[in-house]
PDB file of N, CA and C in Angstrom:
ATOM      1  N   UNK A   1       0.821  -1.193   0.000  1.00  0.00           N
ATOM      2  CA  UNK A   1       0.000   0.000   0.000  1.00  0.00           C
ATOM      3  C   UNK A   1       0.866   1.259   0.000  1.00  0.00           C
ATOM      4  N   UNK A   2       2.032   1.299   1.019  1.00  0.00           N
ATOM      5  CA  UNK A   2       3.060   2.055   0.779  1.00  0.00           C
ATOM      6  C   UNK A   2       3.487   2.787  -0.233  1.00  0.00           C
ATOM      7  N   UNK A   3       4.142   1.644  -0.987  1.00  0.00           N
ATOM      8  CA  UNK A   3       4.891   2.004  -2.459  1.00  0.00           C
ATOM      9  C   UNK A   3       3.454   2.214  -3.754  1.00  0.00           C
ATOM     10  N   UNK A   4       2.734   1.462  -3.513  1.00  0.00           N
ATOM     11  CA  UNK A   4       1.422   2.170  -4.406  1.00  0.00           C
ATOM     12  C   UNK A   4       1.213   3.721  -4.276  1.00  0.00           C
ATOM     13  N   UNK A   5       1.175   4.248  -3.125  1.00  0.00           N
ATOM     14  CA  UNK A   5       1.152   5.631  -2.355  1.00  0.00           C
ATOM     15  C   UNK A   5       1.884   6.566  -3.221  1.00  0.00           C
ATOM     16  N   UNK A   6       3.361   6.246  -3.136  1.00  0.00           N
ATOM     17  CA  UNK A   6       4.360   6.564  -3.012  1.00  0.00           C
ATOM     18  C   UNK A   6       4.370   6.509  -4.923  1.00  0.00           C
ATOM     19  N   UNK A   7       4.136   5.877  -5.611  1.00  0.00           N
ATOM     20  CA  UNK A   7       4.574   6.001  -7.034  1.00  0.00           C
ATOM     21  C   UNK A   7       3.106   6.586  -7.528  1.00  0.00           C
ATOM     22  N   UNK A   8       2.535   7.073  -6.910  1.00  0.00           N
ATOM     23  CA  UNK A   8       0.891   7.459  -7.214  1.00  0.00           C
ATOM     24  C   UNK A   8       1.387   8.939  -7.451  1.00  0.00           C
ATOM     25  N   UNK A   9       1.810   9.245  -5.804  1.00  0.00           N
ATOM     26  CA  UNK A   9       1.836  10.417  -5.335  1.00  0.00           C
ATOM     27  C   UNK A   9       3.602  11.442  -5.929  1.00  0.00           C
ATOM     28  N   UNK A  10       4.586  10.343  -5.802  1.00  0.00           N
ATOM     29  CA  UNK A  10       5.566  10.979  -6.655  1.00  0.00           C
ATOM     30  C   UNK A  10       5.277  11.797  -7.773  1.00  0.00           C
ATOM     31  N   UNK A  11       4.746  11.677  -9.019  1.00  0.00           N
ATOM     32  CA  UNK A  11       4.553  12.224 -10.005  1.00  0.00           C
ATOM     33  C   UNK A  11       3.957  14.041  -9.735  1.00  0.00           C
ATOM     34  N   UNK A  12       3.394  13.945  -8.937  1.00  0.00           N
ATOM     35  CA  UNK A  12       2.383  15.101  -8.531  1.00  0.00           C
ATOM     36  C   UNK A  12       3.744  15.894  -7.639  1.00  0.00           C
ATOM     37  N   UNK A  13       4.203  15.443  -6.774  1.00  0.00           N
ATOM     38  CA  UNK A  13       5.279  16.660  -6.256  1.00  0.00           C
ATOM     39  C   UNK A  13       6.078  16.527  -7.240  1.00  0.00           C
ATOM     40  N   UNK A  14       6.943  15.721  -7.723  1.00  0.00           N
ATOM     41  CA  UNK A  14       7.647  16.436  -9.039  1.00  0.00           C
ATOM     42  C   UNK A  14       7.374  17.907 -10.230  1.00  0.00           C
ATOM     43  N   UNK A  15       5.961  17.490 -10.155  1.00  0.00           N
ATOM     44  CA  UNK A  15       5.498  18.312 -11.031  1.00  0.00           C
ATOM     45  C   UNK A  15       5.457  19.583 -10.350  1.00  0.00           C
ATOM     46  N   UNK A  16       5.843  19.754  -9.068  1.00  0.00           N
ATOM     47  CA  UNK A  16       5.779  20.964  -8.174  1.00  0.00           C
ATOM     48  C   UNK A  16       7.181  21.095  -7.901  1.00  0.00           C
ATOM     49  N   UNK A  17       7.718  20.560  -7.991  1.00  0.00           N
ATOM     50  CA  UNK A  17       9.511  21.041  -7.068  1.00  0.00           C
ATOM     51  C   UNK A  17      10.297  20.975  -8.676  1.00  0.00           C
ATOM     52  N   UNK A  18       9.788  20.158  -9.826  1.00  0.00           N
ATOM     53  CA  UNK A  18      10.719  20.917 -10.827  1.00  0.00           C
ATOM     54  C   UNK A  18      10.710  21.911 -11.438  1.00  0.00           C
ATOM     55  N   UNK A  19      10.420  23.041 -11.151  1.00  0.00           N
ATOM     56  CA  UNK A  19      10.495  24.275 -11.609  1.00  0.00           C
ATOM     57  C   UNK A  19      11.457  24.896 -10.427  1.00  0.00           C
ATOM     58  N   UNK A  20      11.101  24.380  -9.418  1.00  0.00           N
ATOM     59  CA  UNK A  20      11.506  25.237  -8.234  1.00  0.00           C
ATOM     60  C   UNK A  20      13.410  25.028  -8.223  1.00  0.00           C
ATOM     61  N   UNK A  21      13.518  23.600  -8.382  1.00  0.00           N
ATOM     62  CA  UNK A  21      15.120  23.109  -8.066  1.00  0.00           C
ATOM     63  C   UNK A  21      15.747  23.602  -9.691  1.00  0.00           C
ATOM     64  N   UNK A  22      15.110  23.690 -10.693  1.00  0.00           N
ATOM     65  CA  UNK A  22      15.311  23.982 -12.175  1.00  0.00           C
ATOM     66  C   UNK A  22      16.131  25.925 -11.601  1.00  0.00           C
ATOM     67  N   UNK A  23      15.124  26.332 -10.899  1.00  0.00           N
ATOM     68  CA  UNK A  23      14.975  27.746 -10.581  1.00  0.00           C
ATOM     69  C   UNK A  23      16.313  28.030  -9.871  1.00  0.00           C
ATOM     70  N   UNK A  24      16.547  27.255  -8.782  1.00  0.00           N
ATOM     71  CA  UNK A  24      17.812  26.954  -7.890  1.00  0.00           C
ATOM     72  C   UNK A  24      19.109  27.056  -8.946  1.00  0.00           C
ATOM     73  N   UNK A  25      18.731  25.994 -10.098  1.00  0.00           N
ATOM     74  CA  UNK A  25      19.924  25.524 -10.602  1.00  0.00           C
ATOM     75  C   UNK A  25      20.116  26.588 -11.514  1.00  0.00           C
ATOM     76  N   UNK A  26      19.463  27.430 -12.112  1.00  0.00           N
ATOM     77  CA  UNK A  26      19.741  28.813 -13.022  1.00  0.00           C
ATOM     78  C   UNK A  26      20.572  30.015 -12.516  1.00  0.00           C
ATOM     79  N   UNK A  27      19.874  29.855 -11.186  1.00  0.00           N
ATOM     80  CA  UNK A  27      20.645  30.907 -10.299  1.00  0.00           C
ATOM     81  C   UNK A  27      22.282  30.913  -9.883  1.00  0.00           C
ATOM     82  N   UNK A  28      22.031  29.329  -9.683  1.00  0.00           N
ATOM     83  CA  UNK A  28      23.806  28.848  -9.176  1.00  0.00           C
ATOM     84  C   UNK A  28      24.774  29.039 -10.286  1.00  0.00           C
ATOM     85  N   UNK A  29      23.757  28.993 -11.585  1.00  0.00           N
ATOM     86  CA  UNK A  29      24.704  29.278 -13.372  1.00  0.00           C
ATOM     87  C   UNK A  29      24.708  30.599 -13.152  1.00  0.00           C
ATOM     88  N   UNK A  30      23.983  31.686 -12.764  1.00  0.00           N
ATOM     89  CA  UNK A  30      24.376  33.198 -12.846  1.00  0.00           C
ATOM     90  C   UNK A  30      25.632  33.690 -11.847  1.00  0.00           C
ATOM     91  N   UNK A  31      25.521  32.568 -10.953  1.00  0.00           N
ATOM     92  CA  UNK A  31      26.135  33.068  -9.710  1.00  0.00           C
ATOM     93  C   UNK A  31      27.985  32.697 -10.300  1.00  0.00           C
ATOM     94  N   UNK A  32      27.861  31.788 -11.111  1.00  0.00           N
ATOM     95  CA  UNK A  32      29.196  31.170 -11.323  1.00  0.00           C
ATOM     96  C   UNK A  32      29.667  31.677 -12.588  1.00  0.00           C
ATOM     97  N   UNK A  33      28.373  32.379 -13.349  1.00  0.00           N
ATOM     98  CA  UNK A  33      29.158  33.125 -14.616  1.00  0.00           C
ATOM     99  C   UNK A  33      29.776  34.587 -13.891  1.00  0.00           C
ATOM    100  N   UNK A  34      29.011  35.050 -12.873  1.00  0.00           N
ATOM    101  CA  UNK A  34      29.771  36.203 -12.315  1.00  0.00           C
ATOM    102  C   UNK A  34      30.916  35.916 -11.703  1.00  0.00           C
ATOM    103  N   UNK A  35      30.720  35.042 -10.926  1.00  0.00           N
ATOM    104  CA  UNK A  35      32.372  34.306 -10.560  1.00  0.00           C
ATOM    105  C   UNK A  35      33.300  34.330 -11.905  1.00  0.00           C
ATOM    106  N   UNK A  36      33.508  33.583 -12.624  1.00  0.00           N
ATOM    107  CA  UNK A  36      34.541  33.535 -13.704  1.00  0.00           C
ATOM    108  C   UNK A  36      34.497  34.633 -14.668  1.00  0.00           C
ATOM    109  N   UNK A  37      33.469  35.653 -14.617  1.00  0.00           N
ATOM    110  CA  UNK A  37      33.603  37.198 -15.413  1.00  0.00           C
ATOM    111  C   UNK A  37      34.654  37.724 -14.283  1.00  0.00           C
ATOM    112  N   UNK A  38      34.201  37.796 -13.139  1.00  0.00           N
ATOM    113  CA  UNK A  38      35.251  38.545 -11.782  1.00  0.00           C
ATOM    114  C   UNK A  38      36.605  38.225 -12.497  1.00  0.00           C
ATOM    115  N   UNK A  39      37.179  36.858 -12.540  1.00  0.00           N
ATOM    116  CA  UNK A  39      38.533  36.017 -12.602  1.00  0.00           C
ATOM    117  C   UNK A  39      38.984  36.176 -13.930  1.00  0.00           C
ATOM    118  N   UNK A  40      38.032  36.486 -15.095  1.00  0.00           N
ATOM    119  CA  UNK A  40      38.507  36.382 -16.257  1.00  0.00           C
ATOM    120  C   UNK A  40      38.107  37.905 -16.642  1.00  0.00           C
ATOM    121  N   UNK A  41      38.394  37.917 -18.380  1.00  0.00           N
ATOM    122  CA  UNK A  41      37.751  38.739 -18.618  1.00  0.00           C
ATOM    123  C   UNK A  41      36.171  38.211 -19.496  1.00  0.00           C
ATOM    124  N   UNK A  42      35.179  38.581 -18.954  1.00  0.00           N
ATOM    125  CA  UNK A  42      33.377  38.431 -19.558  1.00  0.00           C
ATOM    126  C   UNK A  42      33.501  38.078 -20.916  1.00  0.00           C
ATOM    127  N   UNK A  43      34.575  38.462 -21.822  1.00  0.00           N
ATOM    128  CA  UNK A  43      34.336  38.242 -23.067  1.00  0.00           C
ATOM    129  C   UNK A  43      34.933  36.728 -23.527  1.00  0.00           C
ATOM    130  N   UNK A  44      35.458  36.466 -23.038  1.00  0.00           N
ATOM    131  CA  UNK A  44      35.818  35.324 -23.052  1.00  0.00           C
ATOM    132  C   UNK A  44      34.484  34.171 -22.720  1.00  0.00           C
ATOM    133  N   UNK A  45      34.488  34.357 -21.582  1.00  0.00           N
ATOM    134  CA  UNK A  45      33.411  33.466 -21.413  1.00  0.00           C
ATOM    135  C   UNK A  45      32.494  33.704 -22.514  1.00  0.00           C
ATOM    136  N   UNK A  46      31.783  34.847 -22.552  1.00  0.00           N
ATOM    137  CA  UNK A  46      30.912  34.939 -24.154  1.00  0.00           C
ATOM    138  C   UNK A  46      31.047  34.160 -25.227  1.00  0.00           C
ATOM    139  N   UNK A  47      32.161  34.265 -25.540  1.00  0.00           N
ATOM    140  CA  UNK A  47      32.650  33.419 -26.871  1.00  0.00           C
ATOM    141  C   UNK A  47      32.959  32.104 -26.466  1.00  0.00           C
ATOM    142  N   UNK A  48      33.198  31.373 -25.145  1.00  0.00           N
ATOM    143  CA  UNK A  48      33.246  29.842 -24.801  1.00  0.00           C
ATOM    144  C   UNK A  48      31.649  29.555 -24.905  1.00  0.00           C
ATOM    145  N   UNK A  49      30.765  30.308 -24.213  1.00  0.00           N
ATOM    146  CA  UNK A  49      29.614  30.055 -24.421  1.00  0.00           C
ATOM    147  C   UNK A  49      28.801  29.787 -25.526  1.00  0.00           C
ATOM    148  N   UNK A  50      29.041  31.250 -26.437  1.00  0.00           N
ATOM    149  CA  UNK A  50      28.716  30.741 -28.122  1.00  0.00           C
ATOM    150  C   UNK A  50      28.987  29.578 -28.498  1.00  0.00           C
ATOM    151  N   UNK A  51      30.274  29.447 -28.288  1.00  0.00           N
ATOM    152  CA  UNK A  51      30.923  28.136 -29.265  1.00  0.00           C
ATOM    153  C   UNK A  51      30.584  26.984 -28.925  1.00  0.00           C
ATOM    154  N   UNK A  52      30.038  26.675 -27.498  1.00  0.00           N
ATOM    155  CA  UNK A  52      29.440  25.271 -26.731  1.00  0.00           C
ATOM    156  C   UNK A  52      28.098  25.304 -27.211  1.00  0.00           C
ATOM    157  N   UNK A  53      27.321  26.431 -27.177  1.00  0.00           N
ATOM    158  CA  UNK A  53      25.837  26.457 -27.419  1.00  0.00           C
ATOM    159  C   UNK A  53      25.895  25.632 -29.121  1.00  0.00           C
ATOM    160  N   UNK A  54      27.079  26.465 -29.581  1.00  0.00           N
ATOM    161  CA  UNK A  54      26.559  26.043 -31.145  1.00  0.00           C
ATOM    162  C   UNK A  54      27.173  24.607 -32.092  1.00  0.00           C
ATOM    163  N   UNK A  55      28.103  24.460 -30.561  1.00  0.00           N
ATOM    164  CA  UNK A  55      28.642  22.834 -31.058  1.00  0.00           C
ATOM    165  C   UNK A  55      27.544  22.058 -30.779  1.00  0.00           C
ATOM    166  N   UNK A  56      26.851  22.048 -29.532  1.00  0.00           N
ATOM    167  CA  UNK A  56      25.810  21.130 -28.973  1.00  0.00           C
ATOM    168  C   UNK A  56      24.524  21.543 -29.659  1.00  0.00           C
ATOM    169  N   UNK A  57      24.639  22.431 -30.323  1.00  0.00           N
ATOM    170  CA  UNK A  57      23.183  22.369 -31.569  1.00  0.00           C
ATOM    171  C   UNK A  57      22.035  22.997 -30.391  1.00  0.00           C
ATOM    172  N   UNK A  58      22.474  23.529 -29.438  1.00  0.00           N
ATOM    173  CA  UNK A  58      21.407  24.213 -28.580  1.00  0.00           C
ATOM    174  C   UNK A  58      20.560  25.149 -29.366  1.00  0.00           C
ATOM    175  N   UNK A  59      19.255  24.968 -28.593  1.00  0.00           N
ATOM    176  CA  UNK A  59      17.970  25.885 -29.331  1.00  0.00           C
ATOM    177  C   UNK A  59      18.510  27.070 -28.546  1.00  0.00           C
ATOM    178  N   UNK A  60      18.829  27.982 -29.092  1.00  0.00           N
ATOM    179  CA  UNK A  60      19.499  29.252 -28.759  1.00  0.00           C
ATOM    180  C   UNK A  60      18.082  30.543 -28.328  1.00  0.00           C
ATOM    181  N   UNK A  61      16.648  29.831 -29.210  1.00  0.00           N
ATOM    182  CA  UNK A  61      15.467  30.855 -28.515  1.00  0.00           C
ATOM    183  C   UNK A  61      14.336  30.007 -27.825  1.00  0.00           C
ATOM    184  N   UNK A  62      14.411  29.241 -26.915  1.00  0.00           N
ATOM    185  CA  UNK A  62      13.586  28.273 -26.583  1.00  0.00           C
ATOM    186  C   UNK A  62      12.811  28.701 -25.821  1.00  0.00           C
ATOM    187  N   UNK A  63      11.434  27.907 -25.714  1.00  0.00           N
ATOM    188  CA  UNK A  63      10.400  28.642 -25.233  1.00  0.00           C
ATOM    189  C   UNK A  63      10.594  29.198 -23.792  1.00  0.00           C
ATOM    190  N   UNK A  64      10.080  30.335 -23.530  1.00  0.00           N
ATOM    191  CA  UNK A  64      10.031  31.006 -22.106  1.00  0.00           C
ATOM    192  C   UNK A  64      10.126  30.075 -21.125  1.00  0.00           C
ATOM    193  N   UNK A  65       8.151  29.380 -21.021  1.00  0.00           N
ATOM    194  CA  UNK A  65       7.809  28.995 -20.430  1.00  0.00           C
ATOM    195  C   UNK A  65       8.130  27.561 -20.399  1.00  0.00           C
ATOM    196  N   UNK A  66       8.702  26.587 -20.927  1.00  0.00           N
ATOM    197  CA  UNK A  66       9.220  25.633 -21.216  1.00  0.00           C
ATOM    198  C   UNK A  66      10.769  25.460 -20.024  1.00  0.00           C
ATOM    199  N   UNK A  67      11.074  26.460 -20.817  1.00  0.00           N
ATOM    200  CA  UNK A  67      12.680  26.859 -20.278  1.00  0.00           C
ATOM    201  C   UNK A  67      12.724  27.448 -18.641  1.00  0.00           C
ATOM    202  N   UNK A  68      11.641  27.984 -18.508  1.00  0.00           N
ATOM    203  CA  UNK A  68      11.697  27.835 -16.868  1.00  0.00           C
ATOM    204  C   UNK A  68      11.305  26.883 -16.035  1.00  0.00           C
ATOM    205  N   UNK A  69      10.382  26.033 -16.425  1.00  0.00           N
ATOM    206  CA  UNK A  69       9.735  25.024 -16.202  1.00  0.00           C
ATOM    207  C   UNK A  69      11.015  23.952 -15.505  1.00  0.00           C
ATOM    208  N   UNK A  70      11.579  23.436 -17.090  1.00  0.00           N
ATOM    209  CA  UNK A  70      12.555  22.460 -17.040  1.00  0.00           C
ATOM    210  C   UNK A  70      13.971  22.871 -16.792  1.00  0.00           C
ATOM    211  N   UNK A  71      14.318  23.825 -17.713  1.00  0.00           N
ATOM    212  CA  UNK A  71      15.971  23.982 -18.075  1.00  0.00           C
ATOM    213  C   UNK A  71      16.739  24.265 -17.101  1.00  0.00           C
ATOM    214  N   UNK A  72      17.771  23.529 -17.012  1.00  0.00           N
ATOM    215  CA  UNK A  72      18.774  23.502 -15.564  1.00  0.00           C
ATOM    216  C   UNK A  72      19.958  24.873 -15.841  1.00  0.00           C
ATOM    217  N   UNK A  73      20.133  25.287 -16.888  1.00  0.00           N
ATOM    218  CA  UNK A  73      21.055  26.043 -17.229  1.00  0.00           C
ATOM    219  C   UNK A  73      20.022  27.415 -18.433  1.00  0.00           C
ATOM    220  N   UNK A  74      20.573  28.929 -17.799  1.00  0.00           N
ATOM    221  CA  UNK A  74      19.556  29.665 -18.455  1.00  0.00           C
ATOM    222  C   UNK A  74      19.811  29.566 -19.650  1.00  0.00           C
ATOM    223  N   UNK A  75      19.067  30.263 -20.762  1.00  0.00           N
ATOM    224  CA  UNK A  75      19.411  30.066 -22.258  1.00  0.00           C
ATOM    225  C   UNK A  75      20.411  30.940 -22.721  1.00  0.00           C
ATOM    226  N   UNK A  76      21.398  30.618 -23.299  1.00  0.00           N
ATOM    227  CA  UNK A  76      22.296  31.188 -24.008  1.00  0.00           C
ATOM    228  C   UNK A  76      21.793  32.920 -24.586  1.00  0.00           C
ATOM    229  N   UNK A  77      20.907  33.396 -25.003  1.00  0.00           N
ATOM    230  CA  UNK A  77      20.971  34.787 -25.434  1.00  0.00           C
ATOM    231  C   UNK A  77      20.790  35.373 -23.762  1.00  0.00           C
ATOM    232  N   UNK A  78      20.389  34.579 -22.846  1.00  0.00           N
ATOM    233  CA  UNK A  78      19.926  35.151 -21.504  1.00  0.00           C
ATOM    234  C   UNK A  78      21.016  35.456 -20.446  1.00  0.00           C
ATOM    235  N   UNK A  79      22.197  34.310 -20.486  1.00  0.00           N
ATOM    236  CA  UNK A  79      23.263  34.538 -19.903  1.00  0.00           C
ATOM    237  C   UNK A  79      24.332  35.324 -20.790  1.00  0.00           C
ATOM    238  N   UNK A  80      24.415  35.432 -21.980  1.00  0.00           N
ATOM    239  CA  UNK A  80      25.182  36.309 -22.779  1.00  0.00           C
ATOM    240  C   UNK A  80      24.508  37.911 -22.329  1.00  0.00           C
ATOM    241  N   UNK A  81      23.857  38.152 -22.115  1.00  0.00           N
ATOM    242  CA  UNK A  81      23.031  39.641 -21.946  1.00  0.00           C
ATOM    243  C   UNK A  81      23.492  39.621 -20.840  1.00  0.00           C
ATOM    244  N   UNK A  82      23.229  39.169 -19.351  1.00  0.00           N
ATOM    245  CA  UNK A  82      23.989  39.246 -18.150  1.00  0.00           C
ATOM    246  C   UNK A  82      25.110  39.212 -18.175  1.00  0.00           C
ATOM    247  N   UNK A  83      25.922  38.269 -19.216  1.00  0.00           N
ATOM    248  CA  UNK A  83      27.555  38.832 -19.031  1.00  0.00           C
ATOM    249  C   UNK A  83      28.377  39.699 -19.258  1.00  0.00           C
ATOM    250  N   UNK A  84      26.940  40.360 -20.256  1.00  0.00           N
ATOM    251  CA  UNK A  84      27.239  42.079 -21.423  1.00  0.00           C
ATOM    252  C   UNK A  84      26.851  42.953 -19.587  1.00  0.00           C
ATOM    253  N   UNK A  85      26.462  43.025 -19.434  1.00  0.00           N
ATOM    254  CA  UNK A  85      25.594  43.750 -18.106  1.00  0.00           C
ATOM    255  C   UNK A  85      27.170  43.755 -17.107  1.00  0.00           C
ATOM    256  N   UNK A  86      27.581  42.498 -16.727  1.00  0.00           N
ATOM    257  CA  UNK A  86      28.743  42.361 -15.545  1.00  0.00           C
ATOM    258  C   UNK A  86      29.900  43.393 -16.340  1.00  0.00           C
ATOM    259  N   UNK A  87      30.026  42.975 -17.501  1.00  0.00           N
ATOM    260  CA  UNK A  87      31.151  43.589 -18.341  1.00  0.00           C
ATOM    261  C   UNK A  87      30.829  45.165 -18.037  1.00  0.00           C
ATOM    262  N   UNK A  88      29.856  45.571 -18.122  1.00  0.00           N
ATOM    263  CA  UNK A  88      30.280  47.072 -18.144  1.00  0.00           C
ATOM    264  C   UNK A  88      30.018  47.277 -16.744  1.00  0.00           C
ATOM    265  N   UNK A  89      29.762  46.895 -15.558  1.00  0.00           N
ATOM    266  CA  UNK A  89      29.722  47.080 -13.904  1.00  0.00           C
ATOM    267  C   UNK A  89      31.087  47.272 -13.709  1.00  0.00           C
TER     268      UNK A  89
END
């Protein structure tokens, strides 16, 4: 009865805490692109970023609401604009 419970009821908090830990994990990517803009210079990272987004065939405009939902890492035009932003701070 337990594990019936339990694989019933899993699905339903997932559907509630993945946006939230998704949300967590975007933040910890802003927090660490400002870290290595601090250590480096921002433009650099820019152009490592381009070049990973466009080796891995990343959807570079993916949906909003999709992308907050799920995506563990923000979207490439989103963290490039924040690293344009650190660059001139």
């Amino acid at each position: 009865l337990g594990l019936t419970l339990f694989m019933l009821l899993s699905p339903v908090f997932g559907f509630f805490t993945t946006p939230l830990m998704s949300w967590f994990s975007r933040k910890h990517e802003f927090e660490a692109d400002a870290y290595a803009a601090k250590q480096r210079d921002a433009r650099d990272l820019i152009r490592a970023l381009v070049k990973m987004y466009q080796e891995n065939a990343s959807t570079l405009t993916p949906d909003p609401l999709y992308s907050s939902f799920y995506d563990s890492h923000p979207p490439a035009p989103v963290r490039v604009s924040h690293l344009q932003k650190l660059q001139t701070t």
